[in-house]
C-alpha atoms as a PDB file:
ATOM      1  CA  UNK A   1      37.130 -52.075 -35.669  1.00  0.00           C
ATOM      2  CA  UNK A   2      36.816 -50.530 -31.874  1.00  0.00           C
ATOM      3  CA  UNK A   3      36.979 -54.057 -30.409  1.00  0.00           C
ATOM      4  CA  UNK A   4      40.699 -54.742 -31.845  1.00  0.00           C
ATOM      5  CA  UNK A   5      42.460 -52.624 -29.592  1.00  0.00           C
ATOM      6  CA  UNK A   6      40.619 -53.926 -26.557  1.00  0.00           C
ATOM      7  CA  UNK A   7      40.483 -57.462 -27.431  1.00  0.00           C
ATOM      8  CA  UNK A   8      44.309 -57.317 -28.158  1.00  0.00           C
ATOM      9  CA  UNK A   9      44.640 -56.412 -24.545  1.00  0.00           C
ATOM     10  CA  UNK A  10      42.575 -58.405 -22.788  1.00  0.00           C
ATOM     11  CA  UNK A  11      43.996 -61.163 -24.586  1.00  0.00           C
ATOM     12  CA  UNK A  12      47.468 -60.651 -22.877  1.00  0.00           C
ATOM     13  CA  UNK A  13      45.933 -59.253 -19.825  1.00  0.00           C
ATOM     14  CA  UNK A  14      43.303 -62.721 -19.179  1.00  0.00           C
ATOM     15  CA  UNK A  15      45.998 -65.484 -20.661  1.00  0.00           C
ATOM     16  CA  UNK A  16      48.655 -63.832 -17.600  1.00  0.00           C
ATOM     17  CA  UNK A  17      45.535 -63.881 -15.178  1.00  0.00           C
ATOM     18  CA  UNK A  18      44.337 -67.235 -15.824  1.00  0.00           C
ATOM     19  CA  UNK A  19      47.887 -68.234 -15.441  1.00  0.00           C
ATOM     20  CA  UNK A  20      48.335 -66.640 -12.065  1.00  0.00           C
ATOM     21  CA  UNK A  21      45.244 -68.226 -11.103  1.00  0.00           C
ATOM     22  CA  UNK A  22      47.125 -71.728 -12.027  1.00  0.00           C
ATOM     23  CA  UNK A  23      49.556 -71.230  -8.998  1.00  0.00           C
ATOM     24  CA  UNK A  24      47.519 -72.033  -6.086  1.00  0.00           C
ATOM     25  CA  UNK A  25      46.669 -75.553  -7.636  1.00  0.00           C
ATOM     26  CA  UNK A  26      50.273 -75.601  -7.781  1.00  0.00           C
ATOM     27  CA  UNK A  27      50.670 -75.245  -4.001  1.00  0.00           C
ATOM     28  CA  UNK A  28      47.622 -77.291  -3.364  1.00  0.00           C
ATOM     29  CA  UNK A  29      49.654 -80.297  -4.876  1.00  0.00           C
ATOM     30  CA  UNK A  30      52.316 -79.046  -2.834  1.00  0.00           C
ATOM     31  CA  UNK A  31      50.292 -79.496   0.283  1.00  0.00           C
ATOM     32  CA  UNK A  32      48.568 -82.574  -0.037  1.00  0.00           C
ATOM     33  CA  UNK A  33      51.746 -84.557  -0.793  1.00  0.00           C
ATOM     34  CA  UNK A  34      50.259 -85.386  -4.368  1.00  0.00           C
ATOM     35  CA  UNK A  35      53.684 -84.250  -6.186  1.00  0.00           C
ATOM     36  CA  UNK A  36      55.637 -86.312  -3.480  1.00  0.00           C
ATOM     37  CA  UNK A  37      53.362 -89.580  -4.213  1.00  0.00           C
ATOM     38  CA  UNK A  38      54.130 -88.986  -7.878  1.00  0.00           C
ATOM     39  CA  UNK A  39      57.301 -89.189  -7.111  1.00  0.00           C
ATOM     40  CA  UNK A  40      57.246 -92.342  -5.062  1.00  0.00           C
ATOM     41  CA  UNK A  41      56.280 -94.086  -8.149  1.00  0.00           C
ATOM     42  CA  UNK A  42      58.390 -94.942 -10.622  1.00  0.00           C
ATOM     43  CA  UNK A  43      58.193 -92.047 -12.446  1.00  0.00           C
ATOM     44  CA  UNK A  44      61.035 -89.559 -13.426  1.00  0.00           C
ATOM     45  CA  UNK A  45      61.044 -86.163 -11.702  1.00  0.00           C
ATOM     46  CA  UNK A  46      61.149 -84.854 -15.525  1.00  0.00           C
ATOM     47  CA  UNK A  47      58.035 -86.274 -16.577  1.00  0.00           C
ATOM     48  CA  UNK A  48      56.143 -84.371 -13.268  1.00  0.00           C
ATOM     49  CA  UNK A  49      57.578 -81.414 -13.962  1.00  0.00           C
ATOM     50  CA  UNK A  50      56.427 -81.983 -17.486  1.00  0.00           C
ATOM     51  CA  UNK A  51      53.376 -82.713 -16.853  1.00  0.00           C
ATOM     52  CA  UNK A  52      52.782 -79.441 -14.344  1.00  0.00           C
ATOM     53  CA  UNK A  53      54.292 -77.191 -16.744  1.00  0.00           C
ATOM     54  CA  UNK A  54      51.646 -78.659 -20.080  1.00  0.00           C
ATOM     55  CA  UNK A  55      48.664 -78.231 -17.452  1.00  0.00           C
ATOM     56  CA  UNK A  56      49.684 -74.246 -17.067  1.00  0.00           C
ATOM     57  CA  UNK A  57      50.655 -73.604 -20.190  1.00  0.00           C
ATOM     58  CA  UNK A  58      47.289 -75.377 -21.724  1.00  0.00           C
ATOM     59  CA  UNK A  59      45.220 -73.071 -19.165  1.00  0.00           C
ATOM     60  CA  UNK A  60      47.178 -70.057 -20.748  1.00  0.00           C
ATOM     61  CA  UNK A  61      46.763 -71.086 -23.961  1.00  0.00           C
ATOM     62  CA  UNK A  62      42.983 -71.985 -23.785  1.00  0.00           C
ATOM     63  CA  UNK A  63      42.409 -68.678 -22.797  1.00  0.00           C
ATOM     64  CA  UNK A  64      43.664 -66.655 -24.981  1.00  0.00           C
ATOM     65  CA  UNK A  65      42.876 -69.195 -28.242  1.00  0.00           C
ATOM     66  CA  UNK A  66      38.697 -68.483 -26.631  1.00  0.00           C
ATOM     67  CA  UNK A  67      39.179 -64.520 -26.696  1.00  0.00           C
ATOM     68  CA  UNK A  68      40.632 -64.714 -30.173  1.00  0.00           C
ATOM     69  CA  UNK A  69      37.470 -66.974 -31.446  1.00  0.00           C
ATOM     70  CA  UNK A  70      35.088 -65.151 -29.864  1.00  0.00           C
ATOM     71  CA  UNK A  71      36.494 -61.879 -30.218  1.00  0.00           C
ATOM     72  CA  UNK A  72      36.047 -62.829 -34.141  1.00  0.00           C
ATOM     73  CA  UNK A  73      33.040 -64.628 -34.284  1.00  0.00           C
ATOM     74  CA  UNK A  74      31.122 -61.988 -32.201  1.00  0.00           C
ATOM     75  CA  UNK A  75      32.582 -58.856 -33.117  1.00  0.00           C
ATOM     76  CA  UNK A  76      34.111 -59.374 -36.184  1.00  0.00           C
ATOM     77  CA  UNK A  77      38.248 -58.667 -34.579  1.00  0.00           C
ATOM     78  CA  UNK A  78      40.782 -59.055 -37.301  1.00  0.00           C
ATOM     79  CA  UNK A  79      43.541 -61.072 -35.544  1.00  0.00           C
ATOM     80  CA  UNK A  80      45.962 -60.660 -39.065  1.00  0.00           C
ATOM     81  CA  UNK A  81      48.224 -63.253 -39.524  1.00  0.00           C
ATOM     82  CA  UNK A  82      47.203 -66.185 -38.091  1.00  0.00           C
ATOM     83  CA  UNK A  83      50.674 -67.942 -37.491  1.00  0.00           C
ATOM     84  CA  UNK A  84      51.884 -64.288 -36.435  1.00  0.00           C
ATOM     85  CA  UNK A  85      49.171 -64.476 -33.879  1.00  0.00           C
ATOM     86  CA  UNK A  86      49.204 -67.727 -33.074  1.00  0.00           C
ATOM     87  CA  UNK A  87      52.777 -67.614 -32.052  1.00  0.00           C
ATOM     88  CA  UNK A  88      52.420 -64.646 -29.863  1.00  0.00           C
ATOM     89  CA  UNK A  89      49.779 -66.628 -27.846  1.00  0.00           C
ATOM     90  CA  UNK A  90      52.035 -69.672 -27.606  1.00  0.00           C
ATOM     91  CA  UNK A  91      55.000 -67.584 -26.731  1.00  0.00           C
ATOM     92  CA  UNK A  92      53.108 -65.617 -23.854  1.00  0.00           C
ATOM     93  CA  UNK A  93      51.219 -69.262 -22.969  1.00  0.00           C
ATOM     94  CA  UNK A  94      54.884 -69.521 -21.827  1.00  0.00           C
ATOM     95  CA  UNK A  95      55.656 -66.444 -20.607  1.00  0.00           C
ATOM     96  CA  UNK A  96      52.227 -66.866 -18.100  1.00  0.00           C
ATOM     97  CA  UNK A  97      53.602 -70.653 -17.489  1.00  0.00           C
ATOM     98  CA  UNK A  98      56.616 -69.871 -16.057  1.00  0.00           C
ATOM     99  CA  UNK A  99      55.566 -67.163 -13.905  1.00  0.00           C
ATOM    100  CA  UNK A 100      52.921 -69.161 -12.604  1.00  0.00           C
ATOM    101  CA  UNK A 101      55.575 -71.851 -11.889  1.00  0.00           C
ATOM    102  CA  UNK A 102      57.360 -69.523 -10.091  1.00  0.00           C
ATOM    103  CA  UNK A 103      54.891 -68.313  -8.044  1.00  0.00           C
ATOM    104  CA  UNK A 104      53.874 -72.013  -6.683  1.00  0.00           C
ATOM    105  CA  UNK A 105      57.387 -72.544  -5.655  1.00  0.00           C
ATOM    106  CA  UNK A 106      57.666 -69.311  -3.651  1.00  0.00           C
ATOM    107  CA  UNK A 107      54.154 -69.621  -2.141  1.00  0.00           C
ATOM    108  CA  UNK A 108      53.613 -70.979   0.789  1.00  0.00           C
ATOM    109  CA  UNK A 109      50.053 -71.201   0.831  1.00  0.00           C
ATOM    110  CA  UNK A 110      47.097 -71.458  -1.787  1.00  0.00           C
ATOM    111  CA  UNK A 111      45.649 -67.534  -0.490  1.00  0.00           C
ATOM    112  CA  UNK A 112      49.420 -66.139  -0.469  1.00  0.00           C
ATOM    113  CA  UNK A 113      49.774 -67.571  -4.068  1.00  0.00           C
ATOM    114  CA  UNK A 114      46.833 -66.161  -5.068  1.00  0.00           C
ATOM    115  CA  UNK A 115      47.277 -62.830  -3.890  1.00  0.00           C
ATOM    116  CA  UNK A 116      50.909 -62.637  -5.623  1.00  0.00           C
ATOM    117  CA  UNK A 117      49.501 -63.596  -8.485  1.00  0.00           C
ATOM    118  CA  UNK A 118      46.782 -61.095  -8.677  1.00  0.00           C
ATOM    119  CA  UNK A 119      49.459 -58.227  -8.244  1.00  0.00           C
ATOM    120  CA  UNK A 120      51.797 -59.277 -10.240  1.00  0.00           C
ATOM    121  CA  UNK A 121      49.431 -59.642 -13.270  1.00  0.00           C
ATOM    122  CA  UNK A 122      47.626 -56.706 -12.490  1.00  0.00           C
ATOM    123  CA  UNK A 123      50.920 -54.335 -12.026  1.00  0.00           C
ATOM    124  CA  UNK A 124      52.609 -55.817 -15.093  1.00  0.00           C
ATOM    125  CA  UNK A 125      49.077 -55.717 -17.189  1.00  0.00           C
ATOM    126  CA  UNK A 126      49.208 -51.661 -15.898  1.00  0.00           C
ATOM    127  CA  UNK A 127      52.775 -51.071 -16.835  1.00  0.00           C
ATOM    128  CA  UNK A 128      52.832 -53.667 -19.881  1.00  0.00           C
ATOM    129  CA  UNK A 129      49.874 -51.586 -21.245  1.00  0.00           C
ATOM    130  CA  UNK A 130      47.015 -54.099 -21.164  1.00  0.00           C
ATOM    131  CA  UNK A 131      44.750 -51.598 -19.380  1.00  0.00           C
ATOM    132  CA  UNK A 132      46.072 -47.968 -20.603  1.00  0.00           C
ATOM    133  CA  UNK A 133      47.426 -48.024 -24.188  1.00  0.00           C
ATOM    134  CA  UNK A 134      51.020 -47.405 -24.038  1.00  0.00           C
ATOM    135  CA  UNK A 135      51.095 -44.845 -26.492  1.00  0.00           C
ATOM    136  CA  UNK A 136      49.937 -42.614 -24.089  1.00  0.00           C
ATOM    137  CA  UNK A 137      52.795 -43.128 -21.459  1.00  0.00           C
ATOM    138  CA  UNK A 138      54.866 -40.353 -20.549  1.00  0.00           C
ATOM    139  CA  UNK A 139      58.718 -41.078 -19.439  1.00  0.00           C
ATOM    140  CA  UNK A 140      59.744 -42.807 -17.134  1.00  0.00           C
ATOM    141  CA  UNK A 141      56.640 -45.132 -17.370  1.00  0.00           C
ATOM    142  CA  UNK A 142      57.391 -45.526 -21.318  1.00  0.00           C
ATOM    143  CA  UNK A 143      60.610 -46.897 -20.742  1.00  0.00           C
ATOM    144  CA  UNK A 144      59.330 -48.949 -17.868  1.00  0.00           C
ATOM    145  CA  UNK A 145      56.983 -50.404 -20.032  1.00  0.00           C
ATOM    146  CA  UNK A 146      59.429 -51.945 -22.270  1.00  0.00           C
ATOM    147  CA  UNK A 147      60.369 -54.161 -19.224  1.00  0.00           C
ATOM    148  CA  UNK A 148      57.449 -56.330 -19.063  1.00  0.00           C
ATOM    149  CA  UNK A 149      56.527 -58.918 -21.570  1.00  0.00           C
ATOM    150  CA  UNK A 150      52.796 -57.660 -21.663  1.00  0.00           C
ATOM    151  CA  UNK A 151      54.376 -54.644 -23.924  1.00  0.00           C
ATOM    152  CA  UNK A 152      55.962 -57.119 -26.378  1.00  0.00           C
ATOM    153  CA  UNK A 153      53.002 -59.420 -26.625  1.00  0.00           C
ATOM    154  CA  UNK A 154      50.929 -56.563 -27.281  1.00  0.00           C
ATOM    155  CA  UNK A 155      53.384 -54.428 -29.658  1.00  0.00           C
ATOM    156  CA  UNK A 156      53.276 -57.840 -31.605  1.00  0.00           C
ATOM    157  CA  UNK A 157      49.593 -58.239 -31.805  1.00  0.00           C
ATOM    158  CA  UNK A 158      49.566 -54.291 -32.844  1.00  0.00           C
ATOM    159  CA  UNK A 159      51.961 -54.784 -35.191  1.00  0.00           C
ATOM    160  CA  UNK A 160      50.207 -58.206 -36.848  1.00  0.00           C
ATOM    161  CA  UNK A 161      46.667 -55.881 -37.021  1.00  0.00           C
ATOM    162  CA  UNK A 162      47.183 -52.063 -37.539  1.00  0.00           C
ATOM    163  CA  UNK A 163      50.704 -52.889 -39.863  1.00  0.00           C
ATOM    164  CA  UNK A 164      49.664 -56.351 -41.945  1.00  0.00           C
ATOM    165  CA  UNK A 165      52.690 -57.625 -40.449  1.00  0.00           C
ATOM    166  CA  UNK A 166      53.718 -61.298 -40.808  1.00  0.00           C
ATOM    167  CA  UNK A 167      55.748 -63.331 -39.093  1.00  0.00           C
ATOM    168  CA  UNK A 168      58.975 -62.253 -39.753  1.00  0.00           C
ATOM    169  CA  UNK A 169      58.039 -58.660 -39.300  1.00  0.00           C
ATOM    170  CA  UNK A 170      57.444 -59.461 -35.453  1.00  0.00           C
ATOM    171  CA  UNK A 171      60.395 -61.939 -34.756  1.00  0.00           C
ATOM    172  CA  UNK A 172      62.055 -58.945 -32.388  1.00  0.00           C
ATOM    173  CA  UNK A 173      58.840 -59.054 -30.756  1.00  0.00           C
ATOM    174  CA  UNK A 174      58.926 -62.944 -30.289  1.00  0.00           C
ATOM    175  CA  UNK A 175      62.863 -62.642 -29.521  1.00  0.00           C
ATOM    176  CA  UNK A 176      62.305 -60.975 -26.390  1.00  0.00           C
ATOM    177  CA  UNK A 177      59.291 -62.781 -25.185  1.00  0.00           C
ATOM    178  CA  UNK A 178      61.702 -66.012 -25.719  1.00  0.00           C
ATOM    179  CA  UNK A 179      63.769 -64.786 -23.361  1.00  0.00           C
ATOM    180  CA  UNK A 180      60.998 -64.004 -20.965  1.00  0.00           C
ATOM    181  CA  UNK A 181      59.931 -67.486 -21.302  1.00  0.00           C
ATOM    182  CA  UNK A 182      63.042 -69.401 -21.074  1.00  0.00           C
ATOM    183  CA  UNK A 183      63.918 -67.527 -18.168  1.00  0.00           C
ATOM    184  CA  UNK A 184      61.045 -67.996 -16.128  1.00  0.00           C
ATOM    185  CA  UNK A 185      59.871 -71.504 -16.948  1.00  0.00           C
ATOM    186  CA  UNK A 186      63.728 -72.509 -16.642  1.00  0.00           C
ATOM    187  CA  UNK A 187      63.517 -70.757 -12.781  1.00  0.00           C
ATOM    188  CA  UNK A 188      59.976 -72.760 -11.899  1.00  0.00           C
ATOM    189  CA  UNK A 189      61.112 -75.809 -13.351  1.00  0.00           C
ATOM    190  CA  UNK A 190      64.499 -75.678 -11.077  1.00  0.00           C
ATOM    191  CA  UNK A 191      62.375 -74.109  -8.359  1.00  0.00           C
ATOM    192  CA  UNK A 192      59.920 -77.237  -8.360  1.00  0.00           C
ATOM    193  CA  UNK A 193      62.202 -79.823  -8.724  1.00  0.00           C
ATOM    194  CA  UNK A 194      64.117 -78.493  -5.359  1.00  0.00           C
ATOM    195  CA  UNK A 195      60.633 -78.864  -3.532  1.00  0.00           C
ATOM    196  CA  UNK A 196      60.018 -82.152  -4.906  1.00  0.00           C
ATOM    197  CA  UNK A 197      63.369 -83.778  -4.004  1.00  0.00           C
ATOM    198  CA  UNK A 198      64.437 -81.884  -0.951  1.00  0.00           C
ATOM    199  CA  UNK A 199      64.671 -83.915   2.048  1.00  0.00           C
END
């Protein structure tokens, strides 16, 4: 199918997007002193930075659970496995989650967050191979390549379609986007709770 290639990438490339997009509302709450009223209230600084890490990661995943349906209602896209895939979304939901986290601590305003983000998923999307297929990188950008988690998510999704590979058969794959994830969502969530209880 011609579409399988593409929708494989814009999968990764739209779920990091969207996320990136997520930031500013993240410095919007900042701003108008909604996280601090939360935290007026009785409830735990946990259970806010819960509930601002579920509302990116559902964004992320939303988006790229609507290119895989519609990628395979309209254009007939084999997705393979189905908990192969669906784990690569979730994993990369993360992945997007955390970096948009990240983003909306560093930010200091709603236009600065959204310019970051908009570089930052475009470069990686470039160099991750979500716009150029990464077979046809030369070295160094190859090796580069490996770096970013859009190369993972999308050497999983390759491997799931073109290889009939299950779930097992991608766990590298899902090792290193782990690490991705627990990295970045672990550096938001100590970023945000810093701005929420400084001072």
């Amino acid at each position: 199918n011609p579409f399988a290639l593409g929708a494989q990438n814009m999968t990764v490339l739209f779920m990091f997007l969207t996320s990136m997009t997520a930031a500013t509302q993240l410095v919007l709450t900042r701003q108008l002193g909604v996280s601090r009223r939360m935290l007026a209230t009785p409830t735990p600084v946990r259970y806010i930075l819960l509930g601002e890490f579920l509302g990116r990661f559902l964004i992320a995943f939303l988006q790229g659970l609507f290119i895989v349906l519609a990628s395979s209602l309209l254009f007939d896209v084999s997705w393979g496995d189905l908990v192969g895939a669906s784990a690569v979304i979730v994993v990369f939901g993360l992945v997007g989650t955390g970096t948009a986290m990240l983003v909306g601590v560093l930010a200091r305003n709603p236009d600065q967050a959204g310019s970051i983000g908009v570089v930052v998923g475009m470069v990686l999307g470039a160099l991750g191979g979500a716009m150029v297929p990464y077979e046809l990188f030369q070295e160094p950008i190859a090796t580069i390549s490996q770096l970013t988690p859009h190369y993972w998510a999308i050497d999983a999704f390759r491997e799931l379609v073109f290889y009939d590979a299950g779930l097992t058969d991608i766990a590298t794959q899902l090792a290193v986007l782990g690490v991705f994830a627990v990295v970045l969502v672990g550096a938001g969530a100590i970023g945000m709770r810093r701005s929420l209880t400084k001072g």
